[in-house]
Protein backbone atom coordinates (compact mmCIF):
# COMPACT_ATOMS: atom_id res chain seq x y z
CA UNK A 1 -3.32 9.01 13.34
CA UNK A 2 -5.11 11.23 16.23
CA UNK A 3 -8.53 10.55 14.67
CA UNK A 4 -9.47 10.35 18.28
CA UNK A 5 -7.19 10.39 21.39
CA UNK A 6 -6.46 7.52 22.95
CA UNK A 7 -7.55 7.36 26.83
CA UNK A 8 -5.42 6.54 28.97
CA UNK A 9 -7.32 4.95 31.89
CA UNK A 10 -8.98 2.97 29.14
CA UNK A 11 -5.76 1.59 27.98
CA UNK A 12 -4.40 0.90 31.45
CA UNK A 13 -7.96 -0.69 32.44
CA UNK A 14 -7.71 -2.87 28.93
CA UNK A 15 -3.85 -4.07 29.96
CA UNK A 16 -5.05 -4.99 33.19
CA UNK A 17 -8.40 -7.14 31.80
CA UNK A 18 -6.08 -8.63 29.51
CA UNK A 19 -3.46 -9.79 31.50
CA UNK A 20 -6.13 -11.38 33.74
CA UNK A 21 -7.36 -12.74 30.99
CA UNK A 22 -4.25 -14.08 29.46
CA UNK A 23 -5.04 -12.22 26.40
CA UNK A 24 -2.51 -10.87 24.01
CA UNK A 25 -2.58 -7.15 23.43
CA UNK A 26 -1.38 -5.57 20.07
CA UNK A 27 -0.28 -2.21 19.24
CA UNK A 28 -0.62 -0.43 15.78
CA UNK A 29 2.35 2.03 16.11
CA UNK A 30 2.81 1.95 12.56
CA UNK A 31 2.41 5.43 12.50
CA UNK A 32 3.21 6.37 16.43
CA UNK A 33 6.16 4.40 16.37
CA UNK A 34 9.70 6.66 17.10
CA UNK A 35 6.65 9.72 16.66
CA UNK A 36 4.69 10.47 19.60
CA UNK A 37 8.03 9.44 21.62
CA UNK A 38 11.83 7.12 21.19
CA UNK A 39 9.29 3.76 22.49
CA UNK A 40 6.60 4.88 20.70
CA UNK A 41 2.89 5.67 22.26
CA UNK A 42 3.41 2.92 24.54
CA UNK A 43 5.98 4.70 26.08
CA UNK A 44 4.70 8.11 26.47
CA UNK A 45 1.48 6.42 28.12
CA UNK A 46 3.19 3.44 29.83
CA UNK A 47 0.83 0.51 28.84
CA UNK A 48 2.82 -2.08 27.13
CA UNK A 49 1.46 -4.98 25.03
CA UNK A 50 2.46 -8.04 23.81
CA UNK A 51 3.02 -7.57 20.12
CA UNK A 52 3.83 -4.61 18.54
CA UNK A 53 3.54 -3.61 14.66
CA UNK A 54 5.74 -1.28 12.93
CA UNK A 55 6.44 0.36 9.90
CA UNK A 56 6.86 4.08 8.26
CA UNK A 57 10.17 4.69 9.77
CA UNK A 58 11.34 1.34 11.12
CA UNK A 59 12.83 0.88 7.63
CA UNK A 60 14.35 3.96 7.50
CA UNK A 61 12.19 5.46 4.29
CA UNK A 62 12.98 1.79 2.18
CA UNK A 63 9.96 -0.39 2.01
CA UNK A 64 9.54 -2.44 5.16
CA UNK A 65 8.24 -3.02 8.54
CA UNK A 66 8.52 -4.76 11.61
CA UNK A 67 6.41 -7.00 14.28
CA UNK A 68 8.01 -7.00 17.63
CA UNK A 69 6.84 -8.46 21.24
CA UNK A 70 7.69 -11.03 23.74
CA UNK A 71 9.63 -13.82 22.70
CA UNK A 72 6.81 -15.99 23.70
CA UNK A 73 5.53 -15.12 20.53
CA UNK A 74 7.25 -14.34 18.15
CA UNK A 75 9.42 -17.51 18.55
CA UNK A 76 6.38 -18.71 16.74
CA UNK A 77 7.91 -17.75 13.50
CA UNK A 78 11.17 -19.52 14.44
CA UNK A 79 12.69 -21.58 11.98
CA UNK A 80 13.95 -25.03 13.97
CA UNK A 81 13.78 -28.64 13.41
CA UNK A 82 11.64 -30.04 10.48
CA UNK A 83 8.51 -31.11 12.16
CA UNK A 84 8.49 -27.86 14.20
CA UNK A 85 8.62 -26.23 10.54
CA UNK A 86 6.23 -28.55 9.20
CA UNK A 87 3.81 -27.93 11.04
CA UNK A 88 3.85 -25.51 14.23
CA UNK A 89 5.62 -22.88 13.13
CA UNK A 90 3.93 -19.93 11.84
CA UNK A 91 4.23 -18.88 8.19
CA UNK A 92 5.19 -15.60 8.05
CA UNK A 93 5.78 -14.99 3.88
CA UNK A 94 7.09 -11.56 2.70
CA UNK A 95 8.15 -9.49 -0.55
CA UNK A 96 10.70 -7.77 1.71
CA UNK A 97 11.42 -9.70 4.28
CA UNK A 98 14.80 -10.02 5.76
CA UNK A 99 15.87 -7.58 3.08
CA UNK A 100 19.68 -6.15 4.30
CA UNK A 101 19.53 -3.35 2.56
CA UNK A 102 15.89 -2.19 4.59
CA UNK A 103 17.24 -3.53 7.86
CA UNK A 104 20.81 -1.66 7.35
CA UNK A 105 19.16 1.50 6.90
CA UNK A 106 16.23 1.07 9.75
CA UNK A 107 19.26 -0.05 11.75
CA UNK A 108 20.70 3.58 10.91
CA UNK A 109 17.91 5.71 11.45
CA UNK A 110 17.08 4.01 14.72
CA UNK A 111 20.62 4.91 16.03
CA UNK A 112 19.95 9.10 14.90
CA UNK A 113 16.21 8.88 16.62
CA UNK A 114 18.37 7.51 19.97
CA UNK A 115 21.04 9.86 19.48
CA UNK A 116 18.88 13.10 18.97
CA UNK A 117 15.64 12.10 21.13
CA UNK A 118 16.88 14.60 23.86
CA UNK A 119 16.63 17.46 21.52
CA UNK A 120 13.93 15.90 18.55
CA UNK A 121 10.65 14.91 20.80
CA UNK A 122 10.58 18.21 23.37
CA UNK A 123 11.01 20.48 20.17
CA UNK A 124 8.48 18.63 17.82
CA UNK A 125 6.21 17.97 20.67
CA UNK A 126 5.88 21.68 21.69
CA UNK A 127 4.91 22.56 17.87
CA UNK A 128 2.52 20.45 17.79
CA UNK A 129 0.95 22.50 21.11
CA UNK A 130 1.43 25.33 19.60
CA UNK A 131 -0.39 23.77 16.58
CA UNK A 132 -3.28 22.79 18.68
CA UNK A 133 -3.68 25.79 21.02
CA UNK A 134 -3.93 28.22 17.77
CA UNK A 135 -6.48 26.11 15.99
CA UNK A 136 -8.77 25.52 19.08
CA UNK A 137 -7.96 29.64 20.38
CA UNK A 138 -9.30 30.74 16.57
CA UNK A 139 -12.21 28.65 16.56
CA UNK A 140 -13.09 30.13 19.96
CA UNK A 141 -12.36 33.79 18.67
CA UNK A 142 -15.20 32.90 15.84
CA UNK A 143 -17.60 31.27 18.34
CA UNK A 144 -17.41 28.31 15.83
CA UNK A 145 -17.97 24.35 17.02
CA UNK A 146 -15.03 22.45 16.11
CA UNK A 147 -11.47 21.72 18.10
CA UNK A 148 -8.49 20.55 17.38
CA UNK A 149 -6.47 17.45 19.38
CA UNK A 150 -3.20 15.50 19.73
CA UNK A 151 -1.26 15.07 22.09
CA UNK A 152 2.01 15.30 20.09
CA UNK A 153 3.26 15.99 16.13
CA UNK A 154 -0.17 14.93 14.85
CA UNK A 155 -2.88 17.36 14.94
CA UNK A 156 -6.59 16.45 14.28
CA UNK A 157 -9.25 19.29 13.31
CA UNK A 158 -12.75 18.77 13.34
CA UNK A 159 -15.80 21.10 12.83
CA UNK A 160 -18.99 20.83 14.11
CA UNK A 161 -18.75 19.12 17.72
CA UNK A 162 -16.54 19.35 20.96
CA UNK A 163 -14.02 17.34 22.39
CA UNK A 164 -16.45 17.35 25.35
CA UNK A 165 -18.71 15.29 22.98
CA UNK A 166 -16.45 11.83 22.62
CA UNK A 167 -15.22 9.76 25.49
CA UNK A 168 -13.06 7.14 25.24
CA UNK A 169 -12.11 5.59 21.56
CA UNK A 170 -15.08 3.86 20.21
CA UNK A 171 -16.27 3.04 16.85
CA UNK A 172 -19.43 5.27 17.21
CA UNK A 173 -17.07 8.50 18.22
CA UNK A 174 -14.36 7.41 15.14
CA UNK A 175 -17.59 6.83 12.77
CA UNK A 176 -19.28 10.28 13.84
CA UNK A 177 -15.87 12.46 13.72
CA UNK A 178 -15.47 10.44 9.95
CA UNK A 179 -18.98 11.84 9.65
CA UNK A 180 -18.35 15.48 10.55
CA UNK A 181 -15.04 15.49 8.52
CA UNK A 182 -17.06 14.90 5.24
CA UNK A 183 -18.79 17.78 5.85
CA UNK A 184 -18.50 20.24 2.63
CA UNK A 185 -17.09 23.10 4.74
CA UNK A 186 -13.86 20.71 5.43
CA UNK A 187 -13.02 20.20 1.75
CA UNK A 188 -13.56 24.24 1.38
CA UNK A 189 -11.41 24.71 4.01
CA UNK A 190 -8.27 22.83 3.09
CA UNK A 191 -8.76 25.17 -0.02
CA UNK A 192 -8.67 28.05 1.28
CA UNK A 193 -5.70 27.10 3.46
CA UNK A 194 -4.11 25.85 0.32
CA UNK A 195 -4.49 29.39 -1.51
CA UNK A 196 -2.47 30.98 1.80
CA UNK A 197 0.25 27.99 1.15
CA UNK A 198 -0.76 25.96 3.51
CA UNK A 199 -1.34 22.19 2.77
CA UNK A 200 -3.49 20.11 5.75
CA UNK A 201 -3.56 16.43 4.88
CA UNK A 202 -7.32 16.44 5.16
CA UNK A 203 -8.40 17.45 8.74
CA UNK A 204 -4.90 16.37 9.65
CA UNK A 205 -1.32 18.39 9.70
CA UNK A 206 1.77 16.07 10.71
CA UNK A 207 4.70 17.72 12.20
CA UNK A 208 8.27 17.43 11.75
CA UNK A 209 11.64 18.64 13.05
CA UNK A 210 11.89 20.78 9.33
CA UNK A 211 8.69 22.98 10.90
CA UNK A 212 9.73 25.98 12.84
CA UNK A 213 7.70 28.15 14.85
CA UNK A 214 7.08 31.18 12.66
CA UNK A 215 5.82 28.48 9.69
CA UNK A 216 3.52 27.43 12.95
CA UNK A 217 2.63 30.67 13.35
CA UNK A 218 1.70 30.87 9.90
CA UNK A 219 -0.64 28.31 9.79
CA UNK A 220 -2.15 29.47 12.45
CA UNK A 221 -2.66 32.70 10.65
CA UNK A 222 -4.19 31.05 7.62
CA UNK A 223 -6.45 29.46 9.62
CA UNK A 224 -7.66 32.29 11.06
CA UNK A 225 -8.12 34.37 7.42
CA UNK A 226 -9.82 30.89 5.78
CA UNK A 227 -12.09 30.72 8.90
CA UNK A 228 -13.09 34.70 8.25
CA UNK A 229 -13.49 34.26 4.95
CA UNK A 230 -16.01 31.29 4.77
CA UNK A 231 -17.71 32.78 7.89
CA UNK A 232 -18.46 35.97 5.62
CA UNK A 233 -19.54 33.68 2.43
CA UNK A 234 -22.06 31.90 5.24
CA UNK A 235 -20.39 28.53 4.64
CA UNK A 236 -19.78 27.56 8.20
CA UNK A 237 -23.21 28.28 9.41
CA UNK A 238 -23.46 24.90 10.48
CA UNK A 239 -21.24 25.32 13.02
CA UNK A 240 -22.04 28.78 14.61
C-alpha cells in the first residue's frame, strides 16, 4: 500500500539470494496487482517470484482471489489419483473457491485492463506524480518535515521525517512511519482536508482513472489551506 517504497536493488539482490538458495519467493500484489502496472509491481520493477497472491480486482469487484506461480507449485493443489489426494496433495479449502460467477467476471475485467493498459497506466500513473510533487512542493513552501511517496496511483504522506531518513523496507522504518502517522496532527489533518471535500484514506489517497487533473489540483490546494491553517493554530510545531 506505499507505506514504504519498495527498493529495487533490494528486491533484485533478494531474487538473486533466493534463487541460489532454492528458496521460493512470494509476492503480496493483492493490492499492486493490475495497479502499479498490467503484471503488477513485478512487472514495473522486473523481479519475478515464484508465487504470487491476488485479490481486489482479480475477481472483478465479486468476492475472490487468486494464487498464481510456477507450475512447480501450484500443481501441489492438483487433484489426481487417490493416494496423491490422500496424502500429498495440498488442501487448499475455500468459501469461494472455483466460484463461476467470480471467475466469469475476473475473466472480464482482466480482458478491459489488457485492452485499455495503453491508455489506463500512463494517465493514472502521471496523477499520481502530480499527486506527489504537490504534496512534497507544499510541505517545502511551509518549511514543514514530512514528504509524500509512490511511485504510481498510491500516494503515502507522512509528517515529521524525510524520505532521506528510511532505506530500504524494514520493519523498524514501517514501525517508525506507523509511529509518525499516529501523530495527532495527522488525524487533524484529514479533517481539515475533509471540510475542503477532500477525503485521504488516512495518510493515504488511491488514484483512479475517474480522477482528473483539476480534482488533483484541488487536492493539492486543500492541502496547502489545511497545512496554513494548522500552522497558524501552532498544531504542526512538531514538524517545523
Amino acid at each position: 500500500m506505499g507505506l514504504i517504497p519498495s527498493d529495487r536493488d533490494f528486491l533484485k539482490k533478494l531474487r538473486k539470494i533466493t534463487k541460489e538458495k532454492g528458496v521460493a519467493l512470494i509476492f503480496d500484489e493483492v493490492v499492486t496487482g493490475f495497479r502499479d502496472a498490467p503484471g503488477g509491481t513485478q512487472e514495473l520493477y522486473g523481479v519475478i517470484p515464484e508465487i504470487t497472491v491476488l485479490g481486489k480486482i482479480v475477481a472483478g469487484g465479486y468476492p475472490g482471489g487468486a494464487v498464481t506461480g510456477k507450475r512447480e507449485y501450484l500443481e501441489l493443489l492438483e487433484f489426481k489419483d487417490a493416494e496423491w489426494n490422500a496424502l500429498k496433495k495440498i488442501p487448499h479449502p475455500g468459501t469461494y473457491n472455483a466460484n463461476p460467477q467470480c471467475a466469469a467476471a475476473g475473466n472480464a475485467c482482466l480482458g478491459v485492463i489488457l485492452k485499455e493498459k495503453e491508455s489506463v497506466y500512463p494517465y493514472v500513473n502521471s496523477l499520481g506524480e502530480m499527486l506527489k510533487k504537490g504534496f512534497n512542493d507544499v510541505l517545502q513552501d511551509w518549511r514543514l518535515r514530512g514528504f509524500a511517496v509512490g511511485e504510481t496511483s498510491i500516494i503515502t504522506l507522512t509528517l515529521g521525517a524525510t524520505q532521506e531518513d528510511f532505506g530500504i523496507s524494514t520493519f523498524e522504518a514501517a514501525t517508525k512511519i506507523k509511529e509518525l502517522q499516529g501523530h495527532p496532527a495527522h488525524g487533524l489533518l484529514n479533517k481539515a482536508m475533509i471540510n475542503r471535500g477532500i477525503h485521504l484514506m488516512s495518510s493515504r489517497a488511491i488514484l483512479s482513472t475517474a480522477h482528473t487533473k483539476e480534482e488533483v489540483q484541488k487536492t493539492i490546494d486543500a492541502f496547502d489551506e489545511s497545512l496554513q491553517e494548522m500552522k497558524c493554530l501552532g498544531l504542526l510545531r512538531d514538524f517545523e
